[in-house]
N, C-alpha and C. Protein backbone atom coordinates (compact mmCIF):
# COMPACT_ATOMS: atom_id res chain seq x y z
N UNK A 1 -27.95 -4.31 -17.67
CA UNK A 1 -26.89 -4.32 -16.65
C UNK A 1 -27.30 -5.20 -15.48
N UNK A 2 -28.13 -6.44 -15.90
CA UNK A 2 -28.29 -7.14 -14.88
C UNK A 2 -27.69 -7.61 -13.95
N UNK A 3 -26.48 -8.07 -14.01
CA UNK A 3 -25.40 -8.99 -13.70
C UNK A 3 -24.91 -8.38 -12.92
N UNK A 4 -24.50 -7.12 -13.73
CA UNK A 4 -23.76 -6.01 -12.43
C UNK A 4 -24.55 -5.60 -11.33
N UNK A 5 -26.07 -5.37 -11.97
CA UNK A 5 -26.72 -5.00 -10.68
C UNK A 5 -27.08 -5.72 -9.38
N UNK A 6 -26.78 -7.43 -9.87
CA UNK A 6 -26.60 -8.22 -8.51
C UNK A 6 -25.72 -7.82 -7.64
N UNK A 7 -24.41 -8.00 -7.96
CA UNK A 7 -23.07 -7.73 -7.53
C UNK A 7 -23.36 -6.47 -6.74
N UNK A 8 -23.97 -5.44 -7.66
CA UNK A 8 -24.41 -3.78 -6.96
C UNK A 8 -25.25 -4.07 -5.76
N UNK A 9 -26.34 -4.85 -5.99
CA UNK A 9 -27.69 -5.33 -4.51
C UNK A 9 -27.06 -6.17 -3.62
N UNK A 10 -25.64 -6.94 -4.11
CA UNK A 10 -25.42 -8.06 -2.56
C UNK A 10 -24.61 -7.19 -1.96
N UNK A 11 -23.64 -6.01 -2.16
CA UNK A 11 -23.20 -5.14 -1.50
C UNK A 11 -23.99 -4.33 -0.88
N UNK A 12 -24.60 -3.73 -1.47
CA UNK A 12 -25.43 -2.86 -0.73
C UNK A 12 -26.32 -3.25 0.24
N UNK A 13 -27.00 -4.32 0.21
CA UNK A 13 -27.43 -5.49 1.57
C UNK A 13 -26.48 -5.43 2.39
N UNK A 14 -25.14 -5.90 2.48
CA UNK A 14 -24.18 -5.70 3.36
C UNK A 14 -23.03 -4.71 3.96
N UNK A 15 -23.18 -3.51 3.44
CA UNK A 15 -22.62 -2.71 3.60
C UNK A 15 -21.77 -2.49 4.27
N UNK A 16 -22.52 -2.59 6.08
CA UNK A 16 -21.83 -2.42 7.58
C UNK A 16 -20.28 -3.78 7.30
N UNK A 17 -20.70 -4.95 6.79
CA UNK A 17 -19.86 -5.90 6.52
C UNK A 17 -18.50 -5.47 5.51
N UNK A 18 -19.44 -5.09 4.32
CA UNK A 18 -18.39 -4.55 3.46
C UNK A 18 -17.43 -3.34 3.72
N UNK A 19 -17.80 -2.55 4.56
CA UNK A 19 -16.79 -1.62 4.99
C UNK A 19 -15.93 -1.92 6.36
N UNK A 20 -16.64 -2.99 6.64
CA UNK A 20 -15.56 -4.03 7.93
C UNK A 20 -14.37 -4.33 7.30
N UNK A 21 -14.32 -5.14 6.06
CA UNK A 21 -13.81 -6.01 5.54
C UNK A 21 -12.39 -5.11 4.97
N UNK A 22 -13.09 -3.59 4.47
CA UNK A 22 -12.37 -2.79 4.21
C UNK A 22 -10.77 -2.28 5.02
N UNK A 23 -11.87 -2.42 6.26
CA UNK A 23 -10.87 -1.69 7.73
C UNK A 23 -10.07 -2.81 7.69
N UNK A 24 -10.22 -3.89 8.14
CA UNK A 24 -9.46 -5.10 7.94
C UNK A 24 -8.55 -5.32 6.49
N UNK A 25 -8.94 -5.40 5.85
CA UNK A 25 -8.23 -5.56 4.23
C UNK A 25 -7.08 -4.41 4.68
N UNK A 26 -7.25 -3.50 5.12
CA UNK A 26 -6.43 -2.48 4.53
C UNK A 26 -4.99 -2.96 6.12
N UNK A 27 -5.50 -3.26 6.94
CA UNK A 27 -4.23 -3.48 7.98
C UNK A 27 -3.72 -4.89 7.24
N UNK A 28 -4.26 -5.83 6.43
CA UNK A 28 -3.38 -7.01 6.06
C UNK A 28 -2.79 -6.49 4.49
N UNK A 29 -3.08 -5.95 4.20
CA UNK A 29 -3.02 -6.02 2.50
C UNK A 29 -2.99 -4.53 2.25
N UNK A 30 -3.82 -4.01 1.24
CA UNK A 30 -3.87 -2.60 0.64
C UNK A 30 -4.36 -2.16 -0.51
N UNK A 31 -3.56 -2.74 -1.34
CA UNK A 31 -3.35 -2.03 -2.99
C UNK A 31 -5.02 -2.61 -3.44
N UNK A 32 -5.13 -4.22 -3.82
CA UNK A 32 -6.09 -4.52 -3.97
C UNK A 32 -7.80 -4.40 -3.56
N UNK A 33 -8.03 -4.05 -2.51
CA UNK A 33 -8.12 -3.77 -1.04
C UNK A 33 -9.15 -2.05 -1.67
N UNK A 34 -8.16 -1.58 -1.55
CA UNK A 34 -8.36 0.06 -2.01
C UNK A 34 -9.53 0.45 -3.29
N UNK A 35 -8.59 -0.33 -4.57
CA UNK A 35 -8.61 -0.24 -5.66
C UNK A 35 -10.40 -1.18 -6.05
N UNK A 36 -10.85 -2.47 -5.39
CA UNK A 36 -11.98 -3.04 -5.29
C UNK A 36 -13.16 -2.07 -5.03
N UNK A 37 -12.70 -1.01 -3.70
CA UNK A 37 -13.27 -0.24 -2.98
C UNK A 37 -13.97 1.11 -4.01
N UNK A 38 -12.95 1.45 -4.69
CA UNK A 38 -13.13 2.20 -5.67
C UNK A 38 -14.24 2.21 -6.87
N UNK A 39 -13.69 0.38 -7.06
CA UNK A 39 -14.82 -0.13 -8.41
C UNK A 39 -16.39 -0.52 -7.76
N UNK A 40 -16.43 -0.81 -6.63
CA UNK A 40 -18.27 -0.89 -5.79
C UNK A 40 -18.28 0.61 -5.86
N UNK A 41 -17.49 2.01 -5.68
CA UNK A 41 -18.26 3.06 -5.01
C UNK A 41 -18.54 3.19 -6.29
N UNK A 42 -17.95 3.34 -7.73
CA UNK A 42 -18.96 3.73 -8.61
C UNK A 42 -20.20 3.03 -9.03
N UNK A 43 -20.05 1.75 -8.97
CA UNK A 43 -21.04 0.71 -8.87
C UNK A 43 -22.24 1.52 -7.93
N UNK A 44 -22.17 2.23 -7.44
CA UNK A 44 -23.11 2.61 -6.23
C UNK A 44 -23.39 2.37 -5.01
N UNK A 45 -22.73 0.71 -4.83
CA UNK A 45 -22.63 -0.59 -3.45
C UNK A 45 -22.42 0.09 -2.46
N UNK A 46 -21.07 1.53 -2.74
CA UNK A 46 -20.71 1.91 -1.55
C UNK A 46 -20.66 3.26 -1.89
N UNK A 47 -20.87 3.82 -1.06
CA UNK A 47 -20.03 5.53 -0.53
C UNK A 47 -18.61 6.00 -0.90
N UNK A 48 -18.53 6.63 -1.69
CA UNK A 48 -17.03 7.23 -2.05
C UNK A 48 -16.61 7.82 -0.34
N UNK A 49 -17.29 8.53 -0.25
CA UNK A 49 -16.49 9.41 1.29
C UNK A 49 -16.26 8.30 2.89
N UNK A 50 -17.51 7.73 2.49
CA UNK A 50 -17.95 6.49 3.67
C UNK A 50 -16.31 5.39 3.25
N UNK A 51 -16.40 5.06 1.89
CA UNK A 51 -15.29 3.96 2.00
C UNK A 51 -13.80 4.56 1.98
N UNK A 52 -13.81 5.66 1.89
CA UNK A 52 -11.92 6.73 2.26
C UNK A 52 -12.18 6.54 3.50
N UNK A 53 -12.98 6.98 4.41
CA UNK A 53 -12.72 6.84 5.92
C UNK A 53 -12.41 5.93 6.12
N UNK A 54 -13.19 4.76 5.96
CA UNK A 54 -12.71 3.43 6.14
C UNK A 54 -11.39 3.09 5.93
N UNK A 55 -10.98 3.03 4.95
CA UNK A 55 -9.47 2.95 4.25
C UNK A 55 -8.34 3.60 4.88
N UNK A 56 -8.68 5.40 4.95
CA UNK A 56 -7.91 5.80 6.30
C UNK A 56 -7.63 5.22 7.63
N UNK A 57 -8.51 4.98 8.02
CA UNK A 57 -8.98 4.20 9.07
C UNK A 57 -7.95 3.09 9.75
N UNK A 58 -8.55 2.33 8.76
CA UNK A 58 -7.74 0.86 8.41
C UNK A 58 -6.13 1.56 8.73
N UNK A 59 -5.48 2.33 7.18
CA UNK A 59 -4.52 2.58 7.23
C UNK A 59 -3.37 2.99 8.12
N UNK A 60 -4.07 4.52 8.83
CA UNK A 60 -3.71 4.44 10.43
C UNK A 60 -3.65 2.73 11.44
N UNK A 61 -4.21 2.42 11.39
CA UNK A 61 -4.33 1.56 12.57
C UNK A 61 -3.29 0.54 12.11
N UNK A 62 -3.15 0.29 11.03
CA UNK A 62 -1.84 -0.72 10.25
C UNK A 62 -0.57 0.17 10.65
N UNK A 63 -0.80 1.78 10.57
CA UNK A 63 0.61 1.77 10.96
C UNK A 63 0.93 1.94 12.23
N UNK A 64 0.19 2.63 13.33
CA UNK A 64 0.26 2.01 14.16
C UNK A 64 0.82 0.35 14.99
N UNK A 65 -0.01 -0.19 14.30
CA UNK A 65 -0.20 -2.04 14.23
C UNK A 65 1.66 -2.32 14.57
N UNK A 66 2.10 -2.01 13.11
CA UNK A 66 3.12 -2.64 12.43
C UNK A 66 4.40 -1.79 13.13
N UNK A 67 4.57 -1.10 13.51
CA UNK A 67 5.44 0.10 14.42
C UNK A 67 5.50 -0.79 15.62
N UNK A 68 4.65 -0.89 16.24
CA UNK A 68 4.09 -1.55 17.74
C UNK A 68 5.26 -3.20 17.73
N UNK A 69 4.35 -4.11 16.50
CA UNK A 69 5.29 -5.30 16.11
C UNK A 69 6.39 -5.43 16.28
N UNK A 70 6.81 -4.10 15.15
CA UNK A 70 8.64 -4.17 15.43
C UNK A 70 8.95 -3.76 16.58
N UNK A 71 9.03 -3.02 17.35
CA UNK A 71 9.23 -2.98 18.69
C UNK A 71 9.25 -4.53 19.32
N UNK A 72 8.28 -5.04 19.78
CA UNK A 72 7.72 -6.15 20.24
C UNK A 72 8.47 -7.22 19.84
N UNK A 73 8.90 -7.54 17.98
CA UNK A 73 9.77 -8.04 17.63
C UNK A 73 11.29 -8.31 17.62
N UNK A 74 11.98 -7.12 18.25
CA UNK A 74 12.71 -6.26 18.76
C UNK A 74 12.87 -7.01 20.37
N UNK A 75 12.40 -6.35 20.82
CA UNK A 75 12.34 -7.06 22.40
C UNK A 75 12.74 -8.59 22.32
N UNK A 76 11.96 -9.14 21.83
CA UNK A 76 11.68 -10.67 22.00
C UNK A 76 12.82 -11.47 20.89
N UNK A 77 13.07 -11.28 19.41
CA UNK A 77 13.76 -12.08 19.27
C UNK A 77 14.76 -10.73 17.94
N UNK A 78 15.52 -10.03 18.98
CA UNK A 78 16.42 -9.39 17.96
C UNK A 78 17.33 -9.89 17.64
N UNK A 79 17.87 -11.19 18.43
CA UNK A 79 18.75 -12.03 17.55
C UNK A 79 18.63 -13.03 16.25
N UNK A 80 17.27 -12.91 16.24
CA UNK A 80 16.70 -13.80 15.49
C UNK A 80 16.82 -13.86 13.81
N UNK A 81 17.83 -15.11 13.25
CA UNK A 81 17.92 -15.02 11.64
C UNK A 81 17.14 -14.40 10.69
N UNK A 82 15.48 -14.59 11.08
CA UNK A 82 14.46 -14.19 10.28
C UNK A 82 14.57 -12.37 10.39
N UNK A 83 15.11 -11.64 11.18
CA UNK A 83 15.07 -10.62 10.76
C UNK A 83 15.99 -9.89 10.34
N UNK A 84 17.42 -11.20 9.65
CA UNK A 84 18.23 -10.29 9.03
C UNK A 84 18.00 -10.36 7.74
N UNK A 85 16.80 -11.47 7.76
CA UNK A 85 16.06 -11.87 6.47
C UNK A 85 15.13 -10.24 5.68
N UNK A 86 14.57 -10.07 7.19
CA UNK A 86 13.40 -8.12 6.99
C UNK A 86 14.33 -7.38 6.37
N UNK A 87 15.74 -7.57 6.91
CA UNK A 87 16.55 -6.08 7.06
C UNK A 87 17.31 -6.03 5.51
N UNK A 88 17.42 -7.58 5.10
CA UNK A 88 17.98 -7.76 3.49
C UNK A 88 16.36 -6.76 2.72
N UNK A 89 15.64 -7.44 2.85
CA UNK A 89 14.28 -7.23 2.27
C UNK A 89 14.28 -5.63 2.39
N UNK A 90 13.80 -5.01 3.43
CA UNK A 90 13.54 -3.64 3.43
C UNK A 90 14.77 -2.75 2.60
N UNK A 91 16.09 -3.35 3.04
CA UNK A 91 17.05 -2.57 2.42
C UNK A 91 17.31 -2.77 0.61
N UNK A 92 16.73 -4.00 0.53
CA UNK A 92 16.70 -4.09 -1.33
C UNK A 92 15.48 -3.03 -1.97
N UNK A 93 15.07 -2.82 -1.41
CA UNK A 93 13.45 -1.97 -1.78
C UNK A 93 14.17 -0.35 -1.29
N UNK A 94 14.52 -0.23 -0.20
CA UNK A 94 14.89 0.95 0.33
C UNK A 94 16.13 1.13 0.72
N UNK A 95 17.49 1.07 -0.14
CA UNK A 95 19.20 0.77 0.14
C UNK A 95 19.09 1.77 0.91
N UNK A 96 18.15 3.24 1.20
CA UNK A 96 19.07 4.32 1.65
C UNK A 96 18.00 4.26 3.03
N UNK A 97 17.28 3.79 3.45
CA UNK A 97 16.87 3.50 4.29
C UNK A 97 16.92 4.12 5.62
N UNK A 98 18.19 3.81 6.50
CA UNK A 98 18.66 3.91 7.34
C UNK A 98 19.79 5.61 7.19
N UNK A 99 19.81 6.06 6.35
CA UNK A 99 20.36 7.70 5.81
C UNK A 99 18.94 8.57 5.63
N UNK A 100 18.10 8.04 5.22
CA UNK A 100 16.83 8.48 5.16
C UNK A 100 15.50 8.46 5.39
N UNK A 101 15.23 8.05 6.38
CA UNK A 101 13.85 6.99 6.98
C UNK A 101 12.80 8.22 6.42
N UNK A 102 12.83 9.07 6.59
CA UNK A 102 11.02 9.81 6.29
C UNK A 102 11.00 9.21 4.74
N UNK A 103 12.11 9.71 3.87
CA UNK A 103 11.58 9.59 2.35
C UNK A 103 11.42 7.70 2.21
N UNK A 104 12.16 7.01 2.92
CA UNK A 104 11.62 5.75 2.85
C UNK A 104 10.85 5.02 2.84
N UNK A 105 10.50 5.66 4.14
CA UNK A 105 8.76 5.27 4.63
C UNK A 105 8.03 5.82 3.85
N UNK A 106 8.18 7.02 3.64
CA UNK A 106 6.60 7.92 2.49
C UNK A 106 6.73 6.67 0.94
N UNK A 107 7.89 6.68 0.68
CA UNK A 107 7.59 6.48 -0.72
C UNK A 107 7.64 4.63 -0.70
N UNK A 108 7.62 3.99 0.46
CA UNK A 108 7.42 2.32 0.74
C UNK A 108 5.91 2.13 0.48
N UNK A 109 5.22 3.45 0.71
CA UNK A 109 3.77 3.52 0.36
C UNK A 109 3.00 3.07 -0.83
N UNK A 110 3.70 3.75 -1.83
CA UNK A 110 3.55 3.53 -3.49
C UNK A 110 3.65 2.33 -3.81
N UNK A 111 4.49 1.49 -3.41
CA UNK A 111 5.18 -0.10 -3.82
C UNK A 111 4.73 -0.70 -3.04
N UNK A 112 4.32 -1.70 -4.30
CA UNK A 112 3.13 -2.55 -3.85
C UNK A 112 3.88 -3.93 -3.40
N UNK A 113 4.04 -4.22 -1.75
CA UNK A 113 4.26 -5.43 -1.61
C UNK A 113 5.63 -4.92 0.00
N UNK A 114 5.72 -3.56 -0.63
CA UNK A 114 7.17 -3.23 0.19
C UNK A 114 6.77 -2.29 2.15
N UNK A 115 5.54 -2.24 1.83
CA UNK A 115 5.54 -0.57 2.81
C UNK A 115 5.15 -1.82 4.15
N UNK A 116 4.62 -2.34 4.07
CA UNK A 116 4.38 -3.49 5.57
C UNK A 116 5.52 -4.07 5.88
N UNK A 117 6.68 -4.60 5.12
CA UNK A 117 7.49 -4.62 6.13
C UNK A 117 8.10 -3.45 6.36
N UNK A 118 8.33 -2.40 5.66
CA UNK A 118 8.97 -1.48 6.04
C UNK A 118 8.52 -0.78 7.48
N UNK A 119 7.36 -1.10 7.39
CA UNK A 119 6.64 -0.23 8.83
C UNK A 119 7.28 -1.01 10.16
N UNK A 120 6.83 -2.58 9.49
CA UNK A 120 7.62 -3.58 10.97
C UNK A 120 8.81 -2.94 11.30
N UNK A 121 9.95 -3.50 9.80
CA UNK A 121 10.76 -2.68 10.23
C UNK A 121 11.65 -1.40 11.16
N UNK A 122 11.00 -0.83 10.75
CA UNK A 122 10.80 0.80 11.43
C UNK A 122 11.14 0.93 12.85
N UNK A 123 9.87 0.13 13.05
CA UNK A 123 9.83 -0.10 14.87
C UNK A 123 10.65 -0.91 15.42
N UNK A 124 11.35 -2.10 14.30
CA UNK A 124 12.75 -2.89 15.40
C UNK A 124 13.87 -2.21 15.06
N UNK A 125 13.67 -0.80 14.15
CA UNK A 125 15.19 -0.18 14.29
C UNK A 125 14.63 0.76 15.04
N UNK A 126 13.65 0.96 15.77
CA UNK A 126 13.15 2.17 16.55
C UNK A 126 13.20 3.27 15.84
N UNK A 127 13.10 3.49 14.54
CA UNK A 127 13.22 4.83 13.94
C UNK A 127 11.88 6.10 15.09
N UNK A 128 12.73 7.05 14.84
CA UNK A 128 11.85 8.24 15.48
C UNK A 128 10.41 7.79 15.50
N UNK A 129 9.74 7.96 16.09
CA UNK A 129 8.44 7.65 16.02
C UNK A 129 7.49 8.74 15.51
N UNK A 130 8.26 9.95 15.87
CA UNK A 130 7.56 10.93 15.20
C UNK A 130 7.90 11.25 13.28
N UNK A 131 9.26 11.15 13.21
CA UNK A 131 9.58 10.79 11.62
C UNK A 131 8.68 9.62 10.86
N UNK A 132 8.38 8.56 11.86
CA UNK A 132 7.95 7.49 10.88
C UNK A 132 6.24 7.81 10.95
N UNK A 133 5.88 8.58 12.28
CA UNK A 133 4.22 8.54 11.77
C UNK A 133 3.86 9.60 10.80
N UNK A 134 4.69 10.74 10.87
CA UNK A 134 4.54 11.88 9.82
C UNK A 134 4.35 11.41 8.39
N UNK A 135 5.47 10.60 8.21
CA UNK A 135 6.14 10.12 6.99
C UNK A 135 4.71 8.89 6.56
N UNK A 136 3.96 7.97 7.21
CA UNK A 136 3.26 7.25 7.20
C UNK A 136 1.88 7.91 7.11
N UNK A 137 1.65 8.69 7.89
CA UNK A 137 0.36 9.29 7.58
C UNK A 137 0.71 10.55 6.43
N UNK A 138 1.36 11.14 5.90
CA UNK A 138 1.27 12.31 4.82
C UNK A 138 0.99 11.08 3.86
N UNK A 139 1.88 10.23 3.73
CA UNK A 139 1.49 8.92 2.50
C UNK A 139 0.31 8.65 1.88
N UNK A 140 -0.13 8.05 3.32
CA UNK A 140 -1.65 7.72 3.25
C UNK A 140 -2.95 8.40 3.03
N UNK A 141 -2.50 9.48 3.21
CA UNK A 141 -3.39 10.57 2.84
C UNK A 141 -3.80 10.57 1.80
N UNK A 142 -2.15 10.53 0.43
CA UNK A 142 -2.62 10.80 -0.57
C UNK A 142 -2.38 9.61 -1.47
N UNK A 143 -2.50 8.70 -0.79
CA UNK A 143 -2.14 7.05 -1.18
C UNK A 143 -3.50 6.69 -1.78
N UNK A 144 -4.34 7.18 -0.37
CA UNK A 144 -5.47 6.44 -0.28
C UNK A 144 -6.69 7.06 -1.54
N UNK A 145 -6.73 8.47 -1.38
CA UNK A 145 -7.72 8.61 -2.36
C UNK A 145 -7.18 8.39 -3.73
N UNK A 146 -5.91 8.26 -4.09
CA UNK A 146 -5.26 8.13 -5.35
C UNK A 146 -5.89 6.20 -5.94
N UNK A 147 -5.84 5.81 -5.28
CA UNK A 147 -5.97 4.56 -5.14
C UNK A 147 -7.15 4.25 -5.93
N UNK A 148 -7.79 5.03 -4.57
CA UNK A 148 -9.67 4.44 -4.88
C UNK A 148 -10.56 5.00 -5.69
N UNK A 149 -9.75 6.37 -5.71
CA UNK A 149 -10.12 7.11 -7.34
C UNK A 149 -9.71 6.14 -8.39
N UNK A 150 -8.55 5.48 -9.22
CA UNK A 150 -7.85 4.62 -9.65
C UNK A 150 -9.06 3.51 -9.76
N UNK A 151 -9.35 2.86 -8.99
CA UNK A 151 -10.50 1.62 -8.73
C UNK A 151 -11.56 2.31 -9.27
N UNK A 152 -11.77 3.95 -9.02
CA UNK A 152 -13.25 4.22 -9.51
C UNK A 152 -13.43 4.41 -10.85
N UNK A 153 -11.95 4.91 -11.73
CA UNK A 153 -11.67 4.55 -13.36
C UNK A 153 -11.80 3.11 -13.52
N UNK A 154 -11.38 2.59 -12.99
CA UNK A 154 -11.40 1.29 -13.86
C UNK A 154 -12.61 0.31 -13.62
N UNK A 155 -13.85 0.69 -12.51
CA UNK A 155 -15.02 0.04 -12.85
C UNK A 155 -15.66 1.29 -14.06
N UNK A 156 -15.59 2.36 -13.95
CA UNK A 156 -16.16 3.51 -15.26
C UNK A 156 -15.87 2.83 -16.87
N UNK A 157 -14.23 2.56 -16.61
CA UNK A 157 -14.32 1.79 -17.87
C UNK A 157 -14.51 0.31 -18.83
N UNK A 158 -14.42 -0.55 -17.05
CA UNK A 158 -14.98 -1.82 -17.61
C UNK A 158 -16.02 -2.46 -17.67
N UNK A 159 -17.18 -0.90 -17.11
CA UNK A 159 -18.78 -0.92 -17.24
C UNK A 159 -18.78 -0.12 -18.80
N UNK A 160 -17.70 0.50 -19.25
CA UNK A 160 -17.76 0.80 -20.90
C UNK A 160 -17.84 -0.23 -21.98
N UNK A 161 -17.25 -1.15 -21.84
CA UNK A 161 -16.95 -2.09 -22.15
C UNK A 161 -18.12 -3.47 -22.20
N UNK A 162 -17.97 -4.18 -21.20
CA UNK A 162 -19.44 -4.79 -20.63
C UNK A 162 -20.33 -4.60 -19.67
N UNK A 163 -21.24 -4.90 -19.33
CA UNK A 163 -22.19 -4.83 -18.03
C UNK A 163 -22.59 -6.17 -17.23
N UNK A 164 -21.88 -7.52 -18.43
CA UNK A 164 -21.99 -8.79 -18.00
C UNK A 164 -20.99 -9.29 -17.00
N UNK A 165 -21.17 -9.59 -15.38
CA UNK A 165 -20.39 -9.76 -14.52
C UNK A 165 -19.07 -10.37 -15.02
N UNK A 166 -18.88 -11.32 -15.72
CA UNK A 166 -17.92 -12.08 -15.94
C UNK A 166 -16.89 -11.57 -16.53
N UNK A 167 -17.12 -10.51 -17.71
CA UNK A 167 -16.45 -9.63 -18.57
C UNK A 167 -15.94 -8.43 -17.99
N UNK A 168 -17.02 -7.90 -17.17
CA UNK A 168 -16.68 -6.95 -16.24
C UNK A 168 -15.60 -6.98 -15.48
N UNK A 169 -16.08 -8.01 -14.57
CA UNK A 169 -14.61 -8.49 -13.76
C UNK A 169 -13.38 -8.97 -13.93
N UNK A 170 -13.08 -9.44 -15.86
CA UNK A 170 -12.09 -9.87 -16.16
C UNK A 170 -10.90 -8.43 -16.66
N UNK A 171 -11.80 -7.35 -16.94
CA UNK A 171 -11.71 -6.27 -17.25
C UNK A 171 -10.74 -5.76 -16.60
N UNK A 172 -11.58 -5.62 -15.23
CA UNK A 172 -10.94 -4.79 -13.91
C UNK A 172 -9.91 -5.77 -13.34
N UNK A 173 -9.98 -6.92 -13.55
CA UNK A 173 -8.46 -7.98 -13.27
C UNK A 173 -7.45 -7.49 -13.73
N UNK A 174 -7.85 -7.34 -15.49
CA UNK A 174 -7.03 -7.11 -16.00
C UNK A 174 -6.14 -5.35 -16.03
N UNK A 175 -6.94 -4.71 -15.75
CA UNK A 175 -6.44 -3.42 -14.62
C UNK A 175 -5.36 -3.14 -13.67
N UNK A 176 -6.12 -4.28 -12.89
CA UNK A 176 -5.24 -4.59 -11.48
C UNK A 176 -3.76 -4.86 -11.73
N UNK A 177 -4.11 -6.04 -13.21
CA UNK A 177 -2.33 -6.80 -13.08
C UNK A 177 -1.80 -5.50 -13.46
N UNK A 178 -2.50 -4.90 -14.43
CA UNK A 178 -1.35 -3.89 -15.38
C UNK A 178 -0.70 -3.01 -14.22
N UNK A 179 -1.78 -2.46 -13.43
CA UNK A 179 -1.03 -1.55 -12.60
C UNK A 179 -0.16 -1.80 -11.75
N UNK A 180 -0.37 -3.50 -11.00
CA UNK A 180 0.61 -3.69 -10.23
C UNK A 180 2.06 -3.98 -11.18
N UNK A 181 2.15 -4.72 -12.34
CA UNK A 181 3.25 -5.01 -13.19
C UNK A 181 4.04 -3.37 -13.57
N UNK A 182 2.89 -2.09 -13.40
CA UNK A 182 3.81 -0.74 -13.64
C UNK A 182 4.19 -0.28 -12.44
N UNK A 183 3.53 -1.05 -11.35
CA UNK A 183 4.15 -0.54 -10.01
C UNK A 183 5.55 -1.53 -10.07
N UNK A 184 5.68 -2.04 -10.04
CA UNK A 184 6.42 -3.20 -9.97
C UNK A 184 7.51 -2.77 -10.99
N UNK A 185 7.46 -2.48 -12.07
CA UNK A 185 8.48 -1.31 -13.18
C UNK A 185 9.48 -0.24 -12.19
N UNK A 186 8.07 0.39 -12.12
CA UNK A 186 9.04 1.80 -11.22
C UNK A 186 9.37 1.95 -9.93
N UNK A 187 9.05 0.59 -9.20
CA UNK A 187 9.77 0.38 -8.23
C UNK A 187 11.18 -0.09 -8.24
N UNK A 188 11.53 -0.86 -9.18
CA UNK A 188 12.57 -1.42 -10.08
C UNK A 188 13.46 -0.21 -10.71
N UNK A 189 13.06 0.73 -11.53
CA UNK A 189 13.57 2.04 -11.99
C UNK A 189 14.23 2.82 -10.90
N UNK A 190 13.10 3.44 -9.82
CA UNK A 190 13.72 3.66 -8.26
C UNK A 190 14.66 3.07 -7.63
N UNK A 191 14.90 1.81 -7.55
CA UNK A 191 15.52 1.25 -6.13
C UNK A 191 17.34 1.07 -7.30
N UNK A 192 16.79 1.12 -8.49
CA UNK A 192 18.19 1.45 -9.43
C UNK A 192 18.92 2.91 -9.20
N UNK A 193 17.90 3.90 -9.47
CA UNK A 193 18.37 5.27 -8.77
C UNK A 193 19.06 5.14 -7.09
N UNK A 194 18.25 4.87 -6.84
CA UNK A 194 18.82 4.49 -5.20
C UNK A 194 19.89 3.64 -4.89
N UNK A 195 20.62 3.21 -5.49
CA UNK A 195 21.84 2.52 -5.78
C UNK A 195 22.32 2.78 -6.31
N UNK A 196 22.40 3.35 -7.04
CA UNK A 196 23.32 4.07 -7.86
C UNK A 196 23.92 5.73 -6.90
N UNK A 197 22.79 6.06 -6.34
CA UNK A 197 22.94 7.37 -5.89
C UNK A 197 23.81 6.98 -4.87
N UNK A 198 23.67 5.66 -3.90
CA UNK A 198 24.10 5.56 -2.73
C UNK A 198 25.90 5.50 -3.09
N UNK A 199 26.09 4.28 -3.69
CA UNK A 199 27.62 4.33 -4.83
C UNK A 199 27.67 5.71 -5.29
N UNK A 200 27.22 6.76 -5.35
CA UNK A 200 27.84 8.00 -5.66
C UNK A 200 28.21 8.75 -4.97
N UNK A 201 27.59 8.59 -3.72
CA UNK A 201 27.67 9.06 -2.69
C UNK A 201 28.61 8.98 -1.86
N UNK A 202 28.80 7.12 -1.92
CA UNK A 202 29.87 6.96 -1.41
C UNK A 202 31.22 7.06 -1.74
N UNK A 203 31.18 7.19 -2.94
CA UNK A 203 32.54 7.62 -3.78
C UNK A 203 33.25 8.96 -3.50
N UNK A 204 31.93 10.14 -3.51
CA UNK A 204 31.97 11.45 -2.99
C UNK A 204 32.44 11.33 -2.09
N UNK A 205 32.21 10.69 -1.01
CA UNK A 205 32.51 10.83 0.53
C UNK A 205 34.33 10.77 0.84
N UNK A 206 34.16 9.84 0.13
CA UNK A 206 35.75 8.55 -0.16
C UNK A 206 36.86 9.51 -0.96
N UNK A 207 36.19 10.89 -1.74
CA UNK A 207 37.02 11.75 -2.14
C UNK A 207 37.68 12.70 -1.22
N UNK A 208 36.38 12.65 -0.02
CA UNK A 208 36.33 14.27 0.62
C UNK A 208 37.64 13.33 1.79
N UNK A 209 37.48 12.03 1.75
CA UNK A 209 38.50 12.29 3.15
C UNK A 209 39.90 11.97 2.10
């Protein structure tokens, strides 16, 4: 397991760095981010408990971050084209959105690509601040160890497999795509329910008057 055990010794030399990178990774990005985090802690590089804090960490402070933005964004250019560009975007991912902000925000978490703008979002429609941090931190809670547990299967099994860096890592690539292509499925499956429900809804409504 030579190969791997480099990869295992240049992390572990850097640690204080590597769990920087973490806190950071996780306010720009996430999924990937998490899931890396996962495949060093079984590797040994890192701390299972040491790299969730981190990740929490990070996570809080992104939503924070991104709440703050929209506000700020808000102020400064709410007339601005580019954010009827956000508001198409957030509402194709989340049609019910604005009828439902907690379940929006919690479940923008899961979908990979959707929950950062949704957070901007958030804050230039001023949603409750207390709805959206509840809704943002219960997420993350169980976002985060789901994640990096997730990352910690899939270095377990692509150290089953090989121990030669190259193979290893094509392994756990190949991990990554699958899961984002099934996130990417049932986000697709969802946001169909969610349109459909909303058209039912509104039909209902359209009866009652």
């Amino acid at each position: 397991m030579d190969s791997v055990h480099i990869l295992n010794q240049l992390v572990e030399n850097h640690q204080i760095w590597a769990y920087l990178v973490i806190f950071i990774g996780l306010i720009l990005e996430g999924e990937v981010v998490v899931i890396t985090a996962g495949v060093l802690s079984y590797l040994g590089a890192l701390d299972f408990t040491t790299a969730l804090i981190f990740i929490l960490a990070g996570g809080v402070a992104k939503s924070f971050g991104c709440y703050y933005l929209g506000t700020l964004l808000y102020k400064k250019y709410q007339e601005h084209r580019a954010f009827k560009y956000l508001e198409r975007r957030v509402l194709y991912f989340m049609p019910n959105f604005k009828d439902r902000p907690f379940w929006s925000i919690f479940i923008s978490k899961f979908i990979a690509g959707a929950n950062y703008v949704v957070c901007i979002f958030s804050g230039y429609q001023k949603i409750c601040f207390r709805t959206y941090i509840k809704a943002e931190l219960l997420s993350t809670i169980i976002w985060a160890p789901l994640l990096l547990s997730l990352g910690y299967f899939f270095s377990q099994t692509a150290l089953s497999l090989s121990d030669e860096i190259g193979k290893f890592s094509l392994v756990v690539v190949g991990f990554m795509i699958v899961f984002i292509l099934f996130d990417k499925l049932i986000a697709t499956m969802f946001r169909i329910f969610q349109y459909a429900k909303h058209v039912t809804d509104g039909i209902h409504n359209g009866y009652k008057k």
